[in-house]
Every structure is written in structure tokens, then in C-alpha cells.
N, C-alpha and C. Protein backbone atom coordinates (compact mmCIF):
# COMPACT_ATOMS: atom_id res chain seq x y z
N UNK A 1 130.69 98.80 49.72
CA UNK A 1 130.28 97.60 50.43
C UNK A 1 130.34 97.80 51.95
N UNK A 2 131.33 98.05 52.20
CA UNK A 2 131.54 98.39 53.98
C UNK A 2 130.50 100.23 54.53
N UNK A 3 130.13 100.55 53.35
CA UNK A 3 129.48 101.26 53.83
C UNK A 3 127.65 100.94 54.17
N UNK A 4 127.52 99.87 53.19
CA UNK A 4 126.17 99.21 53.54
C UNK A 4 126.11 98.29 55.16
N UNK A 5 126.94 97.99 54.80
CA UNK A 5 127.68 97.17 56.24
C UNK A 5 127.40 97.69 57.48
N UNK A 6 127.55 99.09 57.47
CA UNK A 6 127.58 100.13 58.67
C UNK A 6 126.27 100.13 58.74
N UNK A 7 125.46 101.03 57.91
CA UNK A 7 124.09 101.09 58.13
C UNK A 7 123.32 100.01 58.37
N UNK A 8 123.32 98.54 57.66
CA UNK A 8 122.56 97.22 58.22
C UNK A 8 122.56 97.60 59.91
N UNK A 9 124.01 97.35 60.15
CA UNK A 9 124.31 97.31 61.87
C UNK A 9 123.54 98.29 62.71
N UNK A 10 123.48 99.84 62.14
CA UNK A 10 122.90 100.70 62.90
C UNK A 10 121.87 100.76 62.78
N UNK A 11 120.91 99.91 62.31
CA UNK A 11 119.58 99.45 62.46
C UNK A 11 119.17 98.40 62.98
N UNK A 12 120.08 97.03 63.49
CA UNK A 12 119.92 96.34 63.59
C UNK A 12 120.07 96.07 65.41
N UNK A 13 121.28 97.15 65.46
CA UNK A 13 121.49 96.87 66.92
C UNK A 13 120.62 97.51 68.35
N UNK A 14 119.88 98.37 67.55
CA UNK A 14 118.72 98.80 68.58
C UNK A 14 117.06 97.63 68.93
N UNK A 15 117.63 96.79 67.80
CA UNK A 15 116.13 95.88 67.60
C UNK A 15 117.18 94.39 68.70
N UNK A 16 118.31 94.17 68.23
CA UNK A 16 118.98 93.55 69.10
C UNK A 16 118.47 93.99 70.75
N UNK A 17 118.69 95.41 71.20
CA UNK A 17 118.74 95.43 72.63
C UNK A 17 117.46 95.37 73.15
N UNK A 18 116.52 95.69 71.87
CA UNK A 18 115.23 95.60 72.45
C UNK A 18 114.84 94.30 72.85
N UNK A 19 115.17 93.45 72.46
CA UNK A 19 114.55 92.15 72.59
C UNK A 19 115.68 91.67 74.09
N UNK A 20 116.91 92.03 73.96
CA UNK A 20 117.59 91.15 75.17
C UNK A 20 117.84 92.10 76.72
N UNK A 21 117.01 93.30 76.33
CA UNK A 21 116.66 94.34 77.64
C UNK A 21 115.05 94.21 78.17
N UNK A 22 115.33 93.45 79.66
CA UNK A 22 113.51 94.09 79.97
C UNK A 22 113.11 94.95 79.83
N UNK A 23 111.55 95.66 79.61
CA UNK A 23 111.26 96.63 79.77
C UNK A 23 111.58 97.76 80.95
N UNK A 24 111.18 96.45 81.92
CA UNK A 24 111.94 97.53 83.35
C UNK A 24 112.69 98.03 83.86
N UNK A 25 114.00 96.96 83.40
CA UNK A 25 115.51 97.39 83.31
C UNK A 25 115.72 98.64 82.65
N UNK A 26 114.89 98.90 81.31
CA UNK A 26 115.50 100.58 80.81
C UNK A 26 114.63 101.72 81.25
N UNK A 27 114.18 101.60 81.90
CA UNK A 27 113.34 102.82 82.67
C UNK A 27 113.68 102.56 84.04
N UNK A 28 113.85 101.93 84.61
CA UNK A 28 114.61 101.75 86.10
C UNK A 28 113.11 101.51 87.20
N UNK A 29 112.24 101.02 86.53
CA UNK A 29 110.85 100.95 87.07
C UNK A 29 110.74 99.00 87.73
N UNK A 30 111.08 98.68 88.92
CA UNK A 30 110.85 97.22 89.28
C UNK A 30 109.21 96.69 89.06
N UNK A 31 108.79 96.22 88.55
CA UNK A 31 107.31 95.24 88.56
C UNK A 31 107.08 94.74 89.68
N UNK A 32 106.37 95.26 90.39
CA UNK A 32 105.28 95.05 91.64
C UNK A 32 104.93 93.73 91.58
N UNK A 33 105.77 92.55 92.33
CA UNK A 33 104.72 91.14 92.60
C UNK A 33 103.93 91.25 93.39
N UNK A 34 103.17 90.43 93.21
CA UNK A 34 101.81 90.45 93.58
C UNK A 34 102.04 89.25 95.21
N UNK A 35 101.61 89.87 95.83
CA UNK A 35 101.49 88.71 97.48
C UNK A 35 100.55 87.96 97.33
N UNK A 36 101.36 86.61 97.23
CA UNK A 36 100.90 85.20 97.69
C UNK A 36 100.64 84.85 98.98
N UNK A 37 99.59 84.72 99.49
CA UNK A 37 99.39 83.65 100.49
C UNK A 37 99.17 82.50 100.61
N UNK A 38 99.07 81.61 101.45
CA UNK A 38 99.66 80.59 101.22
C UNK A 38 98.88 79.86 102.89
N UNK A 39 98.10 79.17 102.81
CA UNK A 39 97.29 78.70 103.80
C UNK A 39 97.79 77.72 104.46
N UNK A 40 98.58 77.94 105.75
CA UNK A 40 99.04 76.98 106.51
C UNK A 40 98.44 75.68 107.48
N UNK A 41 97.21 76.65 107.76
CA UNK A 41 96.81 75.52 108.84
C UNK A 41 95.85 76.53 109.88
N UNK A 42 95.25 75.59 110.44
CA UNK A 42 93.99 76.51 111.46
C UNK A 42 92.82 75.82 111.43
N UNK A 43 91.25 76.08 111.49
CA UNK A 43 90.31 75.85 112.11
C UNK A 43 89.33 75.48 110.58
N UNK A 44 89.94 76.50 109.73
CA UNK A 44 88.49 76.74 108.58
C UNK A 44 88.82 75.28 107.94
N UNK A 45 88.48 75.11 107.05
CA UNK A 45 88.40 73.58 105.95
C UNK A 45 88.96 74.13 104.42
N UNK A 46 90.19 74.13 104.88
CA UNK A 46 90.88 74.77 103.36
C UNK A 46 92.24 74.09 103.41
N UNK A 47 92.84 73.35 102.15
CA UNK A 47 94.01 72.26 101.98
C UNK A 47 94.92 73.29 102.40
N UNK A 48 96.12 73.06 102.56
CA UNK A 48 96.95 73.40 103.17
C UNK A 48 97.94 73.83 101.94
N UNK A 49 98.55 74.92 102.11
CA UNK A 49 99.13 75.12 100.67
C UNK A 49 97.96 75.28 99.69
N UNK A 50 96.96 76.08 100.24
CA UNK A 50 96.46 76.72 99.21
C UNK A 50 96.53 78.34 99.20
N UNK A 51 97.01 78.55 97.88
CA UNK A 51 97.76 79.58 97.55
C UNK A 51 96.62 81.06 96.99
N UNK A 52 96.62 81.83 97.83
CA UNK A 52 95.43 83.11 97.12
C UNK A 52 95.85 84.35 98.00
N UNK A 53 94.87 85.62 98.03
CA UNK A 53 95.08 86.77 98.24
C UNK A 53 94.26 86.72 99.47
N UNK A 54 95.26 87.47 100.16
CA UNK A 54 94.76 88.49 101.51
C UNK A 54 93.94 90.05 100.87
N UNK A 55 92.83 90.20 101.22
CA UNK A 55 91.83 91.47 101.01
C UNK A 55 91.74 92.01 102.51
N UNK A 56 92.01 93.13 102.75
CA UNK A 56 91.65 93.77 103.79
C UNK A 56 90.66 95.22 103.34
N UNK A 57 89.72 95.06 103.81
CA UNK A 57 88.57 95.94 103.59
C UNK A 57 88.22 96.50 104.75
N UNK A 58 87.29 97.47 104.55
CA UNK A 58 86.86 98.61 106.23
C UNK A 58 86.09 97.69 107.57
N UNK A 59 85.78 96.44 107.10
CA UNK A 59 85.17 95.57 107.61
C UNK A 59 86.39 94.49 108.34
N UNK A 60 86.88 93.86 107.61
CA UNK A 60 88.16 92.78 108.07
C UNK A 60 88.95 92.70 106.95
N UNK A 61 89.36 91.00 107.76
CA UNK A 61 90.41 90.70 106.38
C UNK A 61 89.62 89.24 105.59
N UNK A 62 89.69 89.15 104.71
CA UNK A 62 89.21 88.15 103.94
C UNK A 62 90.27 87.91 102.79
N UNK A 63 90.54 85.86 103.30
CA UNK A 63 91.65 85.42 102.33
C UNK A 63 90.73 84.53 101.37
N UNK A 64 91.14 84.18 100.24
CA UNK A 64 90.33 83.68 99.27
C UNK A 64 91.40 83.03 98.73
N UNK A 65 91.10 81.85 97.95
CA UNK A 65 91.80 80.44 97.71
C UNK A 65 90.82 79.97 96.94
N UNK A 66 91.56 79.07 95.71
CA UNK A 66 90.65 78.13 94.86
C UNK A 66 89.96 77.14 95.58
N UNK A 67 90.46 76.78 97.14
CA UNK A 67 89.82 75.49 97.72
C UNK A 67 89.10 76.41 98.87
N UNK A 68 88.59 77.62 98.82
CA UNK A 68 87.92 78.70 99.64
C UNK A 68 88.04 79.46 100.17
N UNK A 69 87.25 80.22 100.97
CA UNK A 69 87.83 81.92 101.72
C UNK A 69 87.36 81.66 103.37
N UNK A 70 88.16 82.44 103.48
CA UNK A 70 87.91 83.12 105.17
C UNK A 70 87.54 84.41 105.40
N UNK A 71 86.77 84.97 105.98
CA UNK A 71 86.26 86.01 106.37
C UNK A 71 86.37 86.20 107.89
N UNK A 72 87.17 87.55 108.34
CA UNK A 72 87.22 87.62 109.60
C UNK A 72 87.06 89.06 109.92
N UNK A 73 86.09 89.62 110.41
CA UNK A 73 85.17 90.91 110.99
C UNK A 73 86.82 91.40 111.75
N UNK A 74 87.06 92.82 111.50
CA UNK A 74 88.10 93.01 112.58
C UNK A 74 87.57 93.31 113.83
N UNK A 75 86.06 93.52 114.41
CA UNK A 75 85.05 93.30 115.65
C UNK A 75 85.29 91.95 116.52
N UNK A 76 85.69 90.85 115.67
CA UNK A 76 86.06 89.88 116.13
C UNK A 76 87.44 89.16 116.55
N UNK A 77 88.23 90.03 115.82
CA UNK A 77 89.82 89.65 116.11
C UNK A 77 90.56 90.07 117.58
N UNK A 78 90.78 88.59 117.56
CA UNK A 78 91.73 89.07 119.58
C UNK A 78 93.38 88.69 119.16
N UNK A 79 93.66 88.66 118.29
CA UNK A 79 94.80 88.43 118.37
C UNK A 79 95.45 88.53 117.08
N UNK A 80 96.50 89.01 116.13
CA UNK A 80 97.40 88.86 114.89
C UNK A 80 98.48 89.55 115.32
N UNK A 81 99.53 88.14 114.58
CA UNK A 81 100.90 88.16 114.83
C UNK A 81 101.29 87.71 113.71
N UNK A 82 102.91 88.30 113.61
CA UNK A 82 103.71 87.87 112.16
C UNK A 82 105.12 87.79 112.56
N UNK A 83 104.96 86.13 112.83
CA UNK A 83 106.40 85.92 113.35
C UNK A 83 107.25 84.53 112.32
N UNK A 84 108.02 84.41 112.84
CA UNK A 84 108.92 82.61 112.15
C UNK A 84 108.21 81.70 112.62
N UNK A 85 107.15 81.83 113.35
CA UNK A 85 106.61 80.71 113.83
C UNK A 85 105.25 80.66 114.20
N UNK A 86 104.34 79.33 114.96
CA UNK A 86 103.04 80.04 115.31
C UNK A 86 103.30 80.08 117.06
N UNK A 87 103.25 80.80 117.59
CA UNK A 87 103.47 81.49 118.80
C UNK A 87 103.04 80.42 120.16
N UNK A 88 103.62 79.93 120.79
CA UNK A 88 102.69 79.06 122.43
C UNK A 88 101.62 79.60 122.74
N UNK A 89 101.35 80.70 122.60
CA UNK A 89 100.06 81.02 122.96
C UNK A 89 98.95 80.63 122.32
N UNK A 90 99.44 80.39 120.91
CA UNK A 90 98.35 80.19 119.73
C UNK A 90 98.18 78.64 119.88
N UNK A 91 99.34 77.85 119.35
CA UNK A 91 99.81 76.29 120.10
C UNK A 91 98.68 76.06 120.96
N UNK A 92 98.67 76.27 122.38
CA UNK A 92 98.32 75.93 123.39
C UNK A 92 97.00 76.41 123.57
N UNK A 93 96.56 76.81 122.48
CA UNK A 93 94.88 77.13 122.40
C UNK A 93 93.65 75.77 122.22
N UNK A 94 92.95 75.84 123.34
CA UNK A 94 91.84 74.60 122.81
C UNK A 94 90.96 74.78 121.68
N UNK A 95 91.78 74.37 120.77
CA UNK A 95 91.18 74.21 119.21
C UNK A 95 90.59 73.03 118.82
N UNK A 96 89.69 73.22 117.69
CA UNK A 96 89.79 72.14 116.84
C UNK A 96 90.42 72.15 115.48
N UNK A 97 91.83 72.07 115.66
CA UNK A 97 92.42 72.49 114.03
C UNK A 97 91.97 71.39 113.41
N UNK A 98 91.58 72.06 112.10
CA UNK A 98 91.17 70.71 110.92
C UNK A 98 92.71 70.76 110.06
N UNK A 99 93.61 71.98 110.17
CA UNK A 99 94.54 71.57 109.59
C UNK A 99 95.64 72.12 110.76
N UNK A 100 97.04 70.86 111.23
CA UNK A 100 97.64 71.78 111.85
C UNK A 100 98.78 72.38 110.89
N UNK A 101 99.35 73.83 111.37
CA UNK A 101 100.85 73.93 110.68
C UNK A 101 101.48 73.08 110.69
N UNK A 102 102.59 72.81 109.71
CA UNK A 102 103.29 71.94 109.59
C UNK A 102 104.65 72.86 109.94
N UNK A 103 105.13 73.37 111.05
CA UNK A 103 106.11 73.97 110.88
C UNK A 103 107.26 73.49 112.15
N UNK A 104 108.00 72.37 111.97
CA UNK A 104 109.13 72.37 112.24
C UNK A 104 110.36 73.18 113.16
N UNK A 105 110.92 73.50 111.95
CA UNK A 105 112.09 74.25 113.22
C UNK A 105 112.10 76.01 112.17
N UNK A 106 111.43 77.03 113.31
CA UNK A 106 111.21 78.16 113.37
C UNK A 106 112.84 78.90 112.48
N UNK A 107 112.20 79.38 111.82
CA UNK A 107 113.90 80.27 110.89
C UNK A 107 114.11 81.88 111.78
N UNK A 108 114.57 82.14 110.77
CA UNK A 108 115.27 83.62 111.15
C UNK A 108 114.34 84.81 111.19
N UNK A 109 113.61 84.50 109.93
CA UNK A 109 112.86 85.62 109.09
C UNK A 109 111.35 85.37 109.66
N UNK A 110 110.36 86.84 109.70
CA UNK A 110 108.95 86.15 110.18
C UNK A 110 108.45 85.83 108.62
N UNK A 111 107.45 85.11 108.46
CA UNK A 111 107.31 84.40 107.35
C UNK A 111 105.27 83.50 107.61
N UNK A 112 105.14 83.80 108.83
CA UNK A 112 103.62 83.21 109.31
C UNK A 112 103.03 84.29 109.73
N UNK A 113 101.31 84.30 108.90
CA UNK A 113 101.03 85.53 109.57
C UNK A 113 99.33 85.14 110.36
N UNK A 114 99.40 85.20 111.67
CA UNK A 114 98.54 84.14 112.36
C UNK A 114 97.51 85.30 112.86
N UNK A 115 95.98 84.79 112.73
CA UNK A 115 95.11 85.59 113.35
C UNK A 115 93.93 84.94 113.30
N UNK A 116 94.08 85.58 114.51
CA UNK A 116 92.92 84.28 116.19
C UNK A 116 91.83 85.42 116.32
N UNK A 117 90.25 85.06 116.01
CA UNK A 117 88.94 85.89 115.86
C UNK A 117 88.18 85.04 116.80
N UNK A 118 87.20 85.44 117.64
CA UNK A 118 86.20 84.92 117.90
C UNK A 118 84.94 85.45 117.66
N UNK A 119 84.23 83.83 116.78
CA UNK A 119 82.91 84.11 116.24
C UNK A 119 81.75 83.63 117.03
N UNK A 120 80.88 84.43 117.80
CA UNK A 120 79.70 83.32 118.01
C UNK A 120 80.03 82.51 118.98
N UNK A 121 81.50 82.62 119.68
CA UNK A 121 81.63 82.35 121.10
C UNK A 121 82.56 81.25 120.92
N UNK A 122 82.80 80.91 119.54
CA UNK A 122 83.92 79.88 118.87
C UNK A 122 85.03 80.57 118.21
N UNK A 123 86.12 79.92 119.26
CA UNK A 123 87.64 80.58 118.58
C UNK A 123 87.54 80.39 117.04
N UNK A 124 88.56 81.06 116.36
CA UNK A 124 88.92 80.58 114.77
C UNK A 124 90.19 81.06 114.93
N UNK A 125 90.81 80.07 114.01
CA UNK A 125 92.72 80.40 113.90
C UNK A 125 92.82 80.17 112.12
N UNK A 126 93.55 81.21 111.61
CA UNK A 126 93.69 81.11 110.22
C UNK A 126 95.57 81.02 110.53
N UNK A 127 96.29 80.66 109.68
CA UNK A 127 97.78 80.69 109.91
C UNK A 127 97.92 80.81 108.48
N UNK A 128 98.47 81.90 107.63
CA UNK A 128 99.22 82.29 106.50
C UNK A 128 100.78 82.22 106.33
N UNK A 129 101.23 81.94 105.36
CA UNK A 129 102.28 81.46 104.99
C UNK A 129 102.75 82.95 103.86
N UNK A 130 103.40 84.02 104.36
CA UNK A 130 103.73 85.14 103.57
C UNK A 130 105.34 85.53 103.43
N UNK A 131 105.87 85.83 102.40
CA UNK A 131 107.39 86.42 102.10
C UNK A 131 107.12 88.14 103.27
N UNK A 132 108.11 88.15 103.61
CA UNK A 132 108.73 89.58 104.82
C UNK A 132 108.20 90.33 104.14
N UNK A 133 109.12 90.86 102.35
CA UNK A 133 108.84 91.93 101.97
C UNK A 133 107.28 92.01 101.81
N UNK A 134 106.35 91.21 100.98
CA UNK A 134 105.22 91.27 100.69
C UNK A 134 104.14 91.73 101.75
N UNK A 135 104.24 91.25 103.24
CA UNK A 135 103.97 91.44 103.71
C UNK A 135 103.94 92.68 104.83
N UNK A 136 104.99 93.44 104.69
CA UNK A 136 105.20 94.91 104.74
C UNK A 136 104.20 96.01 104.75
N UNK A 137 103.79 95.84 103.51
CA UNK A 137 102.17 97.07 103.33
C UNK A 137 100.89 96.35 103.60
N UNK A 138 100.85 95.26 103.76
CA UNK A 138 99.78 94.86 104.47
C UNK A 138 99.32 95.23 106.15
N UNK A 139 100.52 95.16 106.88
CA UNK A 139 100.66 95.28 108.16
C UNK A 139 100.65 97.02 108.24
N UNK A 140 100.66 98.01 107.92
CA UNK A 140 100.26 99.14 107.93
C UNK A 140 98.85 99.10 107.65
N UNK A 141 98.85 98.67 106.51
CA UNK A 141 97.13 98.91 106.11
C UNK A 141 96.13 98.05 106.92
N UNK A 142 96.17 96.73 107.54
CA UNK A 142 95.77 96.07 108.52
C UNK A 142 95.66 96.87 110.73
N UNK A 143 96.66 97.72 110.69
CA UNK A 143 96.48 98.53 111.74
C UNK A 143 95.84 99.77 111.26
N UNK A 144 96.12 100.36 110.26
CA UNK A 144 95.29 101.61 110.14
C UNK A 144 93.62 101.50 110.09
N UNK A 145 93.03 99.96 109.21
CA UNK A 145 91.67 100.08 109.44
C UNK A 145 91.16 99.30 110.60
N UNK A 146 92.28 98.47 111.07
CA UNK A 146 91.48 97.78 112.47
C UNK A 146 91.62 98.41 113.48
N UNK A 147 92.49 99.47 113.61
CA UNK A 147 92.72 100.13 114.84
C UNK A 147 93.51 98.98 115.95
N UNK A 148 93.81 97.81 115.32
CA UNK A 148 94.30 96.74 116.59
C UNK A 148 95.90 96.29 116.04
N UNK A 149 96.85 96.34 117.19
CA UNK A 149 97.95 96.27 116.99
C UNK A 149 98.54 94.92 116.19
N UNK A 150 99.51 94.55 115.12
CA UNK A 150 99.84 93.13 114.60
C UNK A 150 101.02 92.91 114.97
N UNK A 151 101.21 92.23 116.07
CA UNK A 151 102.31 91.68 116.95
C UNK A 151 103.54 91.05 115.78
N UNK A 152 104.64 91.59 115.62
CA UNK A 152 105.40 91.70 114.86
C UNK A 152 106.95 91.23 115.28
N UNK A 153 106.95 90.08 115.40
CA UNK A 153 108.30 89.47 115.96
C UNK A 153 109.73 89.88 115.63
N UNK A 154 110.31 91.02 116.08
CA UNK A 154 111.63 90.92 115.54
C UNK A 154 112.75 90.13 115.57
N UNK A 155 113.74 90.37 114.44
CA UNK A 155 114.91 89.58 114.15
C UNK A 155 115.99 90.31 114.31
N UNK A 156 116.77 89.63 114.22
CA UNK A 156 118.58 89.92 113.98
C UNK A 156 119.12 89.62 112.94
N UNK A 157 119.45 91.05 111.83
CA UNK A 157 120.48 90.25 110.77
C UNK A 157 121.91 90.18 110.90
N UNK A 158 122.70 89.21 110.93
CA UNK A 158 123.95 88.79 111.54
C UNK A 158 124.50 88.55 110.51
């Protein structure tokens, strides 16, 4: 009897760990999230908190959203920055925001990723709403095909 006992168990307890181990956890492999953006505010006609992907192609960057996209030529870009906040310079621009940021009191971490194009002799301001890490390999791959620097606010971790 106790010898059936044994064998049930040593079949049973590998189907046990399978189910209460992620896959990733036993290969030591983390799952790649995917970067959210997150549409703060600016010039184009897109709700605020609408949530989609940044595309950067040999051409620009183009963000896309269920409530629409932006397209911005990097020929046209005078300005991208990725700071805690949207910058006085950007602020103090004669715009017509159809949406402004809603951003309060500036944190620690940069977390806005702002870029000012002119089209056709008319400013445009897009303001993205991105996590630090996510935004990491974007900002390499965004200077390597625009050739134009992304003003990158540093912090202090204390």
C-alpha cells in the first residue's frame, strides 16, 4: 500500500509544479512588456489618456491610438525631451493646445516624453505619457535614426 503511495506522489508532484511555476520563472527568461503610451496633451485632436504605440521608422516617429495617430517627419522636429514634466519652454509656446497636460506637481522620475515639430510653418506639440524603463530603447533608437539629440532630464536616486 505505501508503496503505491510513493509512486501516485512521484507523478503527481511534477504536474503540481507545473501548473504553480511560470513558464519564465523556470528558464530564468523575463517576458518583454510591451510600451504603452499614453497621450497627454498637445495640438493634434486625440482624448487624453489614449493609450497606443510609439513607431519610429527611417522617416519619424508615428504614435497611433484607437482615438488616432500622429505622424511627425524627423525633417520637422525642433525639439524632444523626456523629463517629469513638460518643460517652460514648451509651456510658454504660442500654441493652440486642443488638449492641455494635466500635470500638476512634477515627480522624481522622467515619465513625459514631449516633441515639438514644425509643419507647414505651424508648430505641433505631442506630450506622451511613458514608464523610464520602457522608454530606454526607444531613446537610442530615436537618436540613431534622427540624428537629433532627446533632451533627457536627469534625476537623483536618494
Amino acid at each position: 500500500m505505501k508503496l503505491d503511495w510513493a509512486r501516485r506522489t512521484r507523478k503527481i508532484w511534477p504536474l503540481v509544479f507545473m501548473i504553480l511555476i511560470p513558464p519564465g520563472a523556470t528558464f530564468g527568461v523575463e517576458q518583454a512588456r510591451a510600451a504603452v503610451f499614453q497621450y497627454e496633451g498637445g495640438t493634434e485632436r486625440i482624448e487624453i489618456d489614449c493609450a497606443g504605440k510609439l513607431e519610429v521608422t527611417m522617416e519619424g516617429l508615428n504614435f497611433k491610438c484607437p482615438a488616432g495617430s500622429v505622424e511627425m517627419p524627423f525633417s520637422t522636429i525642433t525639439l524632444m525631451q523626456f523629463r517629469p514634466d513638460v518643460s517652460p519652454s514648451v509651456r510658454k509656446l504660442k500654441l493652440k493646445w486642443t488638449t492641455y497636460p494635466n500635470i500638476l506637481i512634477a515627480g522624481r522620475h522622467n515619465r513625459y516624453f514631449t516633441v515639438v515639430c514644425k509643419k507647414q510653418g505651424v508648430t505641433h506639440v505631442m506630450v506622451l505619457r511613458v514608464d523610464a524603463l520602457s522608454m530606454r530603447p526607444y531613446l537610442a533608437e530615436i537618436e540613431l535614426k534622427s540624428g537629433k539629440r532627446v533632451e533627457v532630464m536627469p534625476f537623483e536616486d536618494s
